[in-house]
Structure formats: C-alpha cells, structure tokens
C-alpha atoms as a PDB file:
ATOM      1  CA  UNK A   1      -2.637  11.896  59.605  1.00  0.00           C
ATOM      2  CA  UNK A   2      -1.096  12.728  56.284  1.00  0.00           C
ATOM      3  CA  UNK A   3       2.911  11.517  55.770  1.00  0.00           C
ATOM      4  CA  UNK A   4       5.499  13.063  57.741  1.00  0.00           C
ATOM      5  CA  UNK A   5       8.300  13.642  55.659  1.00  0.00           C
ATOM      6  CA  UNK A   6      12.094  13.220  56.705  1.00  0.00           C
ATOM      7  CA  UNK A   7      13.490  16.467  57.509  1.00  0.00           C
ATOM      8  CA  UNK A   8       9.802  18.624  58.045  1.00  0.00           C
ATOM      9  CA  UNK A   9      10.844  21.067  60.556  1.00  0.00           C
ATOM     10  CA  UNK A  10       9.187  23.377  63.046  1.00  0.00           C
ATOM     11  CA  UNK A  11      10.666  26.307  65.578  1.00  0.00           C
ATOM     12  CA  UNK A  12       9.885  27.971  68.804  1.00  0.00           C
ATOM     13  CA  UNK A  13      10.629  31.642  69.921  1.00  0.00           C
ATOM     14  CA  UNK A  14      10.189  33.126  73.638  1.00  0.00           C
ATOM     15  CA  UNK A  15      11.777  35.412  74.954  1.00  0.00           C
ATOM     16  CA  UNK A  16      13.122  34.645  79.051  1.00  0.00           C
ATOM     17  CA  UNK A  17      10.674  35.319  81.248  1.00  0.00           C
ATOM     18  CA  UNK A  18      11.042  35.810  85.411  1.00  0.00           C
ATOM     19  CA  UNK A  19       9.081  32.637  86.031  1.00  0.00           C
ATOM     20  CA  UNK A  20      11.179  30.349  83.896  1.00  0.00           C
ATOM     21  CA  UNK A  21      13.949  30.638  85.603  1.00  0.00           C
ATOM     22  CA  UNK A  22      15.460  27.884  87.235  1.00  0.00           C
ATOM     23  CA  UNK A  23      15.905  29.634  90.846  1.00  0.00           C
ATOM     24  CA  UNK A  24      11.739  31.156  90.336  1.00  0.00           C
ATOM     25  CA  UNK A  25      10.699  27.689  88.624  1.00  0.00           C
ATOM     26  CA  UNK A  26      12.051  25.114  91.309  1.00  0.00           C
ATOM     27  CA  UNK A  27      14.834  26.096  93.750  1.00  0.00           C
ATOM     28  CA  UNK A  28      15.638  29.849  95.258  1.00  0.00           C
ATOM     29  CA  UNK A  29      19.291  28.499  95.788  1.00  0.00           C
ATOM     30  CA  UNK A  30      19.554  28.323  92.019  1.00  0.00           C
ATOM     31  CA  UNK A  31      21.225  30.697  89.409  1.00  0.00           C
ATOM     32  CA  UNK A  32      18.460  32.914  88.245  1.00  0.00           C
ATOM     33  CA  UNK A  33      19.079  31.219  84.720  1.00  0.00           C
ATOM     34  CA  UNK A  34      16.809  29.443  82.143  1.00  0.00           C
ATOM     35  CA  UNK A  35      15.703  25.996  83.857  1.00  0.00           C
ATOM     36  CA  UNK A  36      15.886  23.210  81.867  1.00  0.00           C
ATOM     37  CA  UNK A  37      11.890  22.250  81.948  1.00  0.00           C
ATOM     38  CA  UNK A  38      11.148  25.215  80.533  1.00  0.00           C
ATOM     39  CA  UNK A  39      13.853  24.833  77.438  1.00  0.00           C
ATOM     40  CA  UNK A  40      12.539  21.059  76.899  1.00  0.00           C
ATOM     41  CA  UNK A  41       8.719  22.834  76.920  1.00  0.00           C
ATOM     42  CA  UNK A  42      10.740  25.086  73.822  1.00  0.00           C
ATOM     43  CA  UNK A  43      11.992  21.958  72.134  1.00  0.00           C
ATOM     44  CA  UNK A  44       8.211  20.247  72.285  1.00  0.00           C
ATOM     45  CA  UNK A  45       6.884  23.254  70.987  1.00  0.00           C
ATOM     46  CA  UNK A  46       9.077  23.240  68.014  1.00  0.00           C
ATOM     47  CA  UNK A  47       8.603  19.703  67.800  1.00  0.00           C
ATOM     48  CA  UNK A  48       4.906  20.052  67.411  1.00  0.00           C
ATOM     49  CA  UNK A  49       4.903  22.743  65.076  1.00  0.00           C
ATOM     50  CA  UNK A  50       7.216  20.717  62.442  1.00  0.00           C
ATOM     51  CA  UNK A  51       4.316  18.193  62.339  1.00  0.00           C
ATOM     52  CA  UNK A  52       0.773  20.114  62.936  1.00  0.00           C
ATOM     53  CA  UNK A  53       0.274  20.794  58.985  1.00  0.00           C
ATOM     54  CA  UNK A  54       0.132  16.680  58.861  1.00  0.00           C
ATOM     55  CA  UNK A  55      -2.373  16.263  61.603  1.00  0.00           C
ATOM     56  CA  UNK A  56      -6.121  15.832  60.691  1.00  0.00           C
ATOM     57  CA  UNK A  57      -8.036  18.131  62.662  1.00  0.00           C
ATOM     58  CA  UNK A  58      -9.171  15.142  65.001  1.00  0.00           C
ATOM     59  CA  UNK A  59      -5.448  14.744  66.083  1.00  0.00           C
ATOM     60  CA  UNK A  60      -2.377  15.887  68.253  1.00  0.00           C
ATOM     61  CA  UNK A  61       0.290  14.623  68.825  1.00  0.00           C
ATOM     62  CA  UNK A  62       1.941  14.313  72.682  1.00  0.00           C
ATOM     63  CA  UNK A  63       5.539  14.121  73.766  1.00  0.00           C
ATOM     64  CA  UNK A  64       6.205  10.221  74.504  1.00  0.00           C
ATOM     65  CA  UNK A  65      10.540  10.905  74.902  1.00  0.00           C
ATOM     66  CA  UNK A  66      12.958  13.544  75.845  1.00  0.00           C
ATOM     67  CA  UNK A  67      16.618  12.812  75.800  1.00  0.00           C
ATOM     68  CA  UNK A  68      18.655  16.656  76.043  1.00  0.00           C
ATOM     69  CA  UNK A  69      21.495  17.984  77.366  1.00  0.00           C
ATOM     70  CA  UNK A  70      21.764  21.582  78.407  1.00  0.00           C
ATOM     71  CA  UNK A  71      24.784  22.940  77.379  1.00  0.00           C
ATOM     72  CA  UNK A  72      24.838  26.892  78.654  1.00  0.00           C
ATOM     73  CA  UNK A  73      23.001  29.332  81.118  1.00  0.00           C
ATOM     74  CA  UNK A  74      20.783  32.008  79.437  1.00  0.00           C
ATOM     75  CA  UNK A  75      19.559  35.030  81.603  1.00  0.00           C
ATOM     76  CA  UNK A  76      16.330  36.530  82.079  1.00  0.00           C
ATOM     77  CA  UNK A  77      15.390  38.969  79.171  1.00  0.00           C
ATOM     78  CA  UNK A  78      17.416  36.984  75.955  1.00  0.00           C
ATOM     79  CA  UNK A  79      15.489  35.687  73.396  1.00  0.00           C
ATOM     80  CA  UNK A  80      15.934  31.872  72.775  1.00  0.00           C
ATOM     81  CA  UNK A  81      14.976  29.911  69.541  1.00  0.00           C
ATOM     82  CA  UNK A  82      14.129  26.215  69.719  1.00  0.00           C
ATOM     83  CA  UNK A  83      14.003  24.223  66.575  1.00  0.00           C
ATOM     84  CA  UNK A  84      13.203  20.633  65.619  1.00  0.00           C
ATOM     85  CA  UNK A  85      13.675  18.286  63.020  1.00  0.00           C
ATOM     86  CA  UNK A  86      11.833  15.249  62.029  1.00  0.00           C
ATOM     87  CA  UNK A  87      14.317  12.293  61.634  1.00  0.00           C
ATOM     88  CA  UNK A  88      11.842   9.267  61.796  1.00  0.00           C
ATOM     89  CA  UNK A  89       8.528   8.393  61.402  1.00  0.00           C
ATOM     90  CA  UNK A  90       7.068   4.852  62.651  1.00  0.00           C
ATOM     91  CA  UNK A  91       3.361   4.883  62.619  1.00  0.00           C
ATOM     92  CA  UNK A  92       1.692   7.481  64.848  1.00  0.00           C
ATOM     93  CA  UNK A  93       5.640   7.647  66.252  1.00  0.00           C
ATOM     94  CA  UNK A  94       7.429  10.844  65.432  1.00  0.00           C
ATOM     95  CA  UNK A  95      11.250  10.843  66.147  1.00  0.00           C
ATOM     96  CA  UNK A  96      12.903  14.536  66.186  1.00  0.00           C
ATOM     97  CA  UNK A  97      16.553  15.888  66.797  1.00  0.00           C
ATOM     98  CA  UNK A  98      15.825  19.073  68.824  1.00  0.00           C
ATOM     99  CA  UNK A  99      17.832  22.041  69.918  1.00  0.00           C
ATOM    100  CA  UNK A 100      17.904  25.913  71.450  1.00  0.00           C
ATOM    101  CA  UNK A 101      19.957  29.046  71.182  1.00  0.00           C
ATOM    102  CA  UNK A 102      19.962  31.542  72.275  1.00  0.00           C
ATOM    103  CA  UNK A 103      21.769  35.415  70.510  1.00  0.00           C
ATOM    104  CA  UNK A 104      24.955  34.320  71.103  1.00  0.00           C
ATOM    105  CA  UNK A 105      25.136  30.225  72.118  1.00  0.00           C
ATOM    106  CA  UNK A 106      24.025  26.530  71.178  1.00  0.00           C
ATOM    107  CA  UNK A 107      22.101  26.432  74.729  1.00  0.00           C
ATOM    108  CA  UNK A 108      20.742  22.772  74.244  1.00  0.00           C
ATOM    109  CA  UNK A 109      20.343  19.805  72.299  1.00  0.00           C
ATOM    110  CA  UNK A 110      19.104  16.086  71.808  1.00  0.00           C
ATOM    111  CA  UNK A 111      16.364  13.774  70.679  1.00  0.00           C
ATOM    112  CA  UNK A 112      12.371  13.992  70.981  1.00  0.00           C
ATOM    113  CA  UNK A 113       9.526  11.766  70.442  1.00  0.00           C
ATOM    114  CA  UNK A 114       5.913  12.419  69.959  1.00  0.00           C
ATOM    115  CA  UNK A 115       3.226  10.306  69.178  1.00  0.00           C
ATOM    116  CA  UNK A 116      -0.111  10.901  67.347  1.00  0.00           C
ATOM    117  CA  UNK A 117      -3.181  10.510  68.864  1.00  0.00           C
ATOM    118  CA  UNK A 118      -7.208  10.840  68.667  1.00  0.00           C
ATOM    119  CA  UNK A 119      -7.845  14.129  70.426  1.00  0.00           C
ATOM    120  CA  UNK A 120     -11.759  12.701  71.567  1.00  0.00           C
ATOM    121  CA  UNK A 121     -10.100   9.233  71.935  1.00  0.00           C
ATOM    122  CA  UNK A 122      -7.199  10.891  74.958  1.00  0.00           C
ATOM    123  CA  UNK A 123     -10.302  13.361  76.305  1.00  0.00           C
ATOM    124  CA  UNK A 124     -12.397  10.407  76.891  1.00  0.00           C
ATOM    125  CA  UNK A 125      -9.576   8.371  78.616  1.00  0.00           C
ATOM    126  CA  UNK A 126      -8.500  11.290  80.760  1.00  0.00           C
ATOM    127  CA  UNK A 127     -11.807  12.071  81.803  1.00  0.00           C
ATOM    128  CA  UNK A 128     -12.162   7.941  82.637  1.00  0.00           C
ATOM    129  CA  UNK A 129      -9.108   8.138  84.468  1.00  0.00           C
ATOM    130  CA  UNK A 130     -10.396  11.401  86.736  1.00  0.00           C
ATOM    131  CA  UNK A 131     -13.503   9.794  87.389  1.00  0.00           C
ATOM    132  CA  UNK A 132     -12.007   6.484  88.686  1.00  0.00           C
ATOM    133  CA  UNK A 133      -9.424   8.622  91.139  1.00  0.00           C
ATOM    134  CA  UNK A 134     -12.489  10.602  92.572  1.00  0.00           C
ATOM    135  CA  UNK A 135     -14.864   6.846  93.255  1.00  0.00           C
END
C-alpha cells in the first residue's frame, strides 16, 4: 500500500433501480423509496474508489464501520451520487466522511471505515472458514 493522503477522495453514481428499493429490497409494506443498504453499498463504493490508486495490486480494502444517517426518500428512476472523503489513515485503517445526493437533496451522510487487506491472505481464510462449516 502506498500513503493515503488526507482528503483523497472517490465518488459513486447509480441511477435508482426497482430492486433497491426499500419496499422490493426488504419489506412490501415499505415506501417504494431508496433503502438504506443499498445507499450505504453507494457510500462503500465511493469509499473504495478514493483509495484503489494506493492499493498494490495484491490488496483491497473491506468495509470494517458504517455510522450514517439517512436524511430523505429518493424514488425509483433519480440518479444519486455518493462521495467519500478520506479523513484518517492508521495503518491498513482507512477512516472516511461519506455522503449521497441525489438532483435535488443531501439524501445521507456519516462516517466509514475500511481496512486494507491481502487479497490471497482473506481468499485463503474464507475458503478455511467454508471448509470447517461443511466438516
């Protein structure tokens, strides 16, 4: 991993799609509005894309943190832009402030952490860990 600087950032565009909304995603009772997993999935994205140009080919880095608050509904069919910030960096830790609009609102905001790891290294481990559920 090369050094992070303060203040790299990274962003995230998707338009709303039918299956993230919040009543298609987890409850039929819900508004058919953006669910909040799918806006934090934005946020990680952004998140990741601030740091990838310092991360040796053998890395990634995986979300570790999520602290957000969703702040308005956005409808099926609006385009929403997540972007991210890096604020600190502690080691392989990676703090971020994080947040989403969408064409007309702040839509959500907060704090994310990542850390960087060994792709091979977290392969081998999750492949460890699926073969000692299956004995």
């Amino acid at each position: 991993m090369r050094s992070i600087p303060i203040g790299a950032k990274g962003s995230f565009e998707a338009v709303v799609r039918r299956e993230d909304l919040a009543n298609t995603f987890k409850d039929a009772s819900l508004p058919p509005v953006l669910s909040t997993p799918v806006m934090i999935k934005f946020m990680e994205n952004a998140a990741l894309r601030a740091i990838q140009p310092y991360l040796d080919g053998n890395e990634t880095a995986v979300g570790t943190e999520i602290s957000v608050r969703h702040l308005a509904a956005t409808p099926i069919g609006r385009k929403v832009r997540a972007e991210a910030e890096v604020t600190a960096v502690d080691g392989t830790r990676i703090s971020f402030s994080v947040r989403a609009t969408d064409v007309e609102h702040e839509i959500g905001e907060g704090s994310h952490e990542r850390r960087v790891v060994d792709r091979a290294r977290l392969t081998r481990h999750i492949a460890e860990m699926t073969a000692s559920d299956s004995a």
